[in-house]
Protein backbone atom coordinates (compact mmCIF):
# COMPACT_ATOMS: atom_id res chain seq x y z
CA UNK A 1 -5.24 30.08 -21.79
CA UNK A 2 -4.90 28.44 -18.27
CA UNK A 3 -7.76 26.16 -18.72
CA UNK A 4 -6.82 25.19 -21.94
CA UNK A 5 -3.38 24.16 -19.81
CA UNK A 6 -5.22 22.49 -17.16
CA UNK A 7 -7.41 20.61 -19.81
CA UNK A 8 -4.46 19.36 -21.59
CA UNK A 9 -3.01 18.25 -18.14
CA UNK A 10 -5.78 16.65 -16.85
CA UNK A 11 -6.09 14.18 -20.46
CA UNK A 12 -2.22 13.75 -20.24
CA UNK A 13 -2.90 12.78 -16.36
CA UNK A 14 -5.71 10.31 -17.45
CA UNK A 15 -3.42 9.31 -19.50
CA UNK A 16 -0.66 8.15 -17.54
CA UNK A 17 -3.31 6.62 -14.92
CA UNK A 18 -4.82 4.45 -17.56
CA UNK A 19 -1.41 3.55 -18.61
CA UNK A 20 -0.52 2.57 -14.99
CA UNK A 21 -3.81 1.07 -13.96
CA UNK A 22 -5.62 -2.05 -15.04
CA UNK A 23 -9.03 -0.98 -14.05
CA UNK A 24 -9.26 2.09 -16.27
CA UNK A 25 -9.12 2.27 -20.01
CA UNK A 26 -8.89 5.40 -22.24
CA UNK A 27 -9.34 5.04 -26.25
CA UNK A 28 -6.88 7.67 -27.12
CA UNK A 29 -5.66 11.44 -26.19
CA UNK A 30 -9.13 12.83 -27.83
CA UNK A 31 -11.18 10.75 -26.23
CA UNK A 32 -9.01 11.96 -22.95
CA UNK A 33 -9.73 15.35 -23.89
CA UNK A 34 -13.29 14.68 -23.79
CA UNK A 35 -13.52 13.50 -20.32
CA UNK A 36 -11.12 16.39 -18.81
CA UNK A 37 -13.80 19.02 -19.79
CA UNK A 38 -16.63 16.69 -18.64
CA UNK A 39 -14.40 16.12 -15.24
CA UNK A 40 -14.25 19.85 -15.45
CA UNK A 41 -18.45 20.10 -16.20
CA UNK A 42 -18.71 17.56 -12.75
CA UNK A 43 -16.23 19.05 -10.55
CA UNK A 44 -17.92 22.62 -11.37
CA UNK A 45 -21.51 21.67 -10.58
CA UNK A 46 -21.98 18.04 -8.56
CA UNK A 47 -18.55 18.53 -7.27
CA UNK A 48 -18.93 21.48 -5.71
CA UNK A 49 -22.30 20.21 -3.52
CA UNK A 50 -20.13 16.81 -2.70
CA UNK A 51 -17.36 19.20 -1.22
CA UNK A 52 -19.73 21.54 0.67
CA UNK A 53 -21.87 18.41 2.10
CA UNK A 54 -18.40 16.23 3.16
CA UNK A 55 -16.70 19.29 4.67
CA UNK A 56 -16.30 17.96 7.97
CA UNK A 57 -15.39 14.62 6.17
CA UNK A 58 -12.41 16.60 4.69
CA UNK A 59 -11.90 18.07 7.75
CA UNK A 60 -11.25 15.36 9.53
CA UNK A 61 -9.29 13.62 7.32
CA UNK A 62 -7.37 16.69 6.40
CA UNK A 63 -8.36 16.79 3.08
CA UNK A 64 -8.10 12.91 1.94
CA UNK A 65 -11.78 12.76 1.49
CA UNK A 66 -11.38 14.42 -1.41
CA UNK A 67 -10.14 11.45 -2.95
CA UNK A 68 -13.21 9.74 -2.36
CA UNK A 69 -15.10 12.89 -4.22
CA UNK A 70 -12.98 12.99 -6.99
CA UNK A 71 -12.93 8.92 -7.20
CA UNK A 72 -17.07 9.51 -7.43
CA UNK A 73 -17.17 12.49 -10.21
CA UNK A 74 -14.39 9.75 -12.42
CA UNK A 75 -17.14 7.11 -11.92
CA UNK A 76 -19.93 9.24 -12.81
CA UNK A 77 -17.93 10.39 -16.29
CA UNK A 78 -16.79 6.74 -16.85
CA UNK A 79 -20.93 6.32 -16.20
CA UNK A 80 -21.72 8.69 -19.45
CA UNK A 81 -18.62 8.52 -21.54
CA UNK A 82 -18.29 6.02 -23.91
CA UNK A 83 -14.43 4.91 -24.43
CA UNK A 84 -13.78 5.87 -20.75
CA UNK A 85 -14.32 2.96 -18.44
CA UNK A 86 -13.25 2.40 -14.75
CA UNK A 87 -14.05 -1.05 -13.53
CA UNK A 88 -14.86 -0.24 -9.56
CA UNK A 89 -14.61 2.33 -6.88
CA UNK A 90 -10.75 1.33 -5.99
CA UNK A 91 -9.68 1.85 -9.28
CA UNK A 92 -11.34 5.58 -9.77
CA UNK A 93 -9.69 6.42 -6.45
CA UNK A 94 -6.03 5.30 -7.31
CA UNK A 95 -6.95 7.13 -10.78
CA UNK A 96 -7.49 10.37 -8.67
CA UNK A 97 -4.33 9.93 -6.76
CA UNK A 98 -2.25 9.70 -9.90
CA UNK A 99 -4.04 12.59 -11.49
CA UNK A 100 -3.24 14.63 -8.30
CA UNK A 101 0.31 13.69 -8.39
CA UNK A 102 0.66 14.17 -12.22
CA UNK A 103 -1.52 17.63 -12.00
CA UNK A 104 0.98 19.22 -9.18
CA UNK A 105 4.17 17.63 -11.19
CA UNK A 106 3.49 19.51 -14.20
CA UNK A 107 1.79 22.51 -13.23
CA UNK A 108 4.91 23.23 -11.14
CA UNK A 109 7.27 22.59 -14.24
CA UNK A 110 5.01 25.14 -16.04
């Protein structure tokens, strides 16, 4: 049930980033729902190696780097995906700040 939760938050949080963003463009709440399990598929496998190799990245940035990892797994979806595209680097980063924000705002109302 709690990925089913976090799925549903992460579309809702691409979402609102598309919305807020003019580098980033999302058909429609399916299509949403599509790349939040394929963000999940990325972050799972490829994600995991990024954050192992960059750990003294994230160290010494106290965890910002992680930005820049999640900015790369967006790009790589956007990449594959069709009706998911981010235009450059700076806009996949700002789309993983929102989705941070909007992730910690509504898990901590549910």
């Amino acid at each position: 049930m709690d990925l089913i939760l976090t799925l549903l938050i992460n579309a809702v949080a691409l979402m609102a980033g598309a919305h807020l963003l003019k580098g980033v463009d999302v058909e429609d709440f399916a299509r949403a729902l599509i790349v939040a399990v394929a963000l999940a598929l990325l972050n799972a496998t490829l994600g995991n190696i990024l954050d192992f190799i960059t750990t003294p990245l994230r160290f010494l940035t106290l965890g910002l780097f992680s930005f820049v990892v999640d900015g790369a797994m967006l790009l790589i979806a956007a990449y594959f995906l069709k009706g998911f595209t981010v235009q450059n680097f700076g806009s996949a980063f700002l789309l993983a700040l929102i989705m941070a924000v909007v992730n910690t705002l509504l898990h901590g109302l549910l």
